[in-house]
Protein backbone atom coordinates (compact mmCIF):
# COMPACT_ATOMS: atom_id res chain seq x y z
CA UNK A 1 -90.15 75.29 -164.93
CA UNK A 2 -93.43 77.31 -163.13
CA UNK A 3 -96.34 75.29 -161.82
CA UNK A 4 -99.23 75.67 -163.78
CA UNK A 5 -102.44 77.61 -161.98
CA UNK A 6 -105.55 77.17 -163.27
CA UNK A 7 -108.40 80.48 -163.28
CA UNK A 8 -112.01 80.92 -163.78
CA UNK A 9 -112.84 84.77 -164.65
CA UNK A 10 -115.10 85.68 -162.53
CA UNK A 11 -115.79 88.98 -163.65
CA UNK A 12 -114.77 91.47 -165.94
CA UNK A 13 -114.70 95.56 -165.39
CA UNK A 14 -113.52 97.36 -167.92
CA UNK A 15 -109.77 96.99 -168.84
CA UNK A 16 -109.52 94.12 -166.02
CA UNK A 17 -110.61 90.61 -165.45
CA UNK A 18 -110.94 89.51 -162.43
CA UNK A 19 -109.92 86.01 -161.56
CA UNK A 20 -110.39 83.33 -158.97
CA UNK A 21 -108.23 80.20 -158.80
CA UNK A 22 -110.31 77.06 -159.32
CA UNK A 23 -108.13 75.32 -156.56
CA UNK A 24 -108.44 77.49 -153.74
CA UNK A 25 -111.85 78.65 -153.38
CA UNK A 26 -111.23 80.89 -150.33
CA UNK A 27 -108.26 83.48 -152.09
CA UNK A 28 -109.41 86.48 -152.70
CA UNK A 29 -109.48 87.30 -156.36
CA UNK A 30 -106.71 88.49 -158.22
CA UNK A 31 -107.16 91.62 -160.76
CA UNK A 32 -105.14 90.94 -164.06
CA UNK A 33 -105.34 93.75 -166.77
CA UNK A 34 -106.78 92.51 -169.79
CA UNK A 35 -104.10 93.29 -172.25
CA UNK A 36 -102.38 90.22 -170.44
CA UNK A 37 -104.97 88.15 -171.63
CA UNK A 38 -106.33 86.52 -174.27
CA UNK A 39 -108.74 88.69 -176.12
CA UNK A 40 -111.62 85.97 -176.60
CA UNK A 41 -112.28 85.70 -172.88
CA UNK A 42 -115.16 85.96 -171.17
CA UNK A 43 -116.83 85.53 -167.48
CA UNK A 44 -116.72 81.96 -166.92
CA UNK A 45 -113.64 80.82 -169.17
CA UNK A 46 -111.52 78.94 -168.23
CA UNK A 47 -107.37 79.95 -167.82
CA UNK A 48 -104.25 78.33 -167.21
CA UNK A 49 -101.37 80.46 -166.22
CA UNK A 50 -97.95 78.70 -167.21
CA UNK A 51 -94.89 79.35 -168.15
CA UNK A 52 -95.56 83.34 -168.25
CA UNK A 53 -98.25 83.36 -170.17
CA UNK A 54 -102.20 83.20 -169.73
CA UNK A 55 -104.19 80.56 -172.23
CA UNK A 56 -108.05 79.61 -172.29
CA UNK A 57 -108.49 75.93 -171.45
CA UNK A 58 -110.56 74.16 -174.17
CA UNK A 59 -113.50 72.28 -172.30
């Protein structure tokens, strides 16, 4: 259906995480409100954005 995109958070402020995608470097980061995500993140985890939904990636 959607292409998956995979995140790193690379910083959190507040209400919002901001994230970076781990396959383009050079985008500017994206700010995604934190009730959108799941509540165990933290700077440095590790997302995948798929089907409509944000998950943490198990490393």
């Amino acid at each position: 259906m959607f292409e998956a995109i995979y995140y790193r958070v690379a910083r959190i402020d507040g209400d919002y995480a901001f994230l970076r995608r781990t396959d383009r470097e050079d985008e500017e980061l994206i700010q995604v409100a934190r009730a959108l995500l799941p509540e165990e993140i933290d700077e440095g985890s590790k997302l995948v954005w798929e089907n409509l939904q944000y998950r943490i990636l198990e490393e």
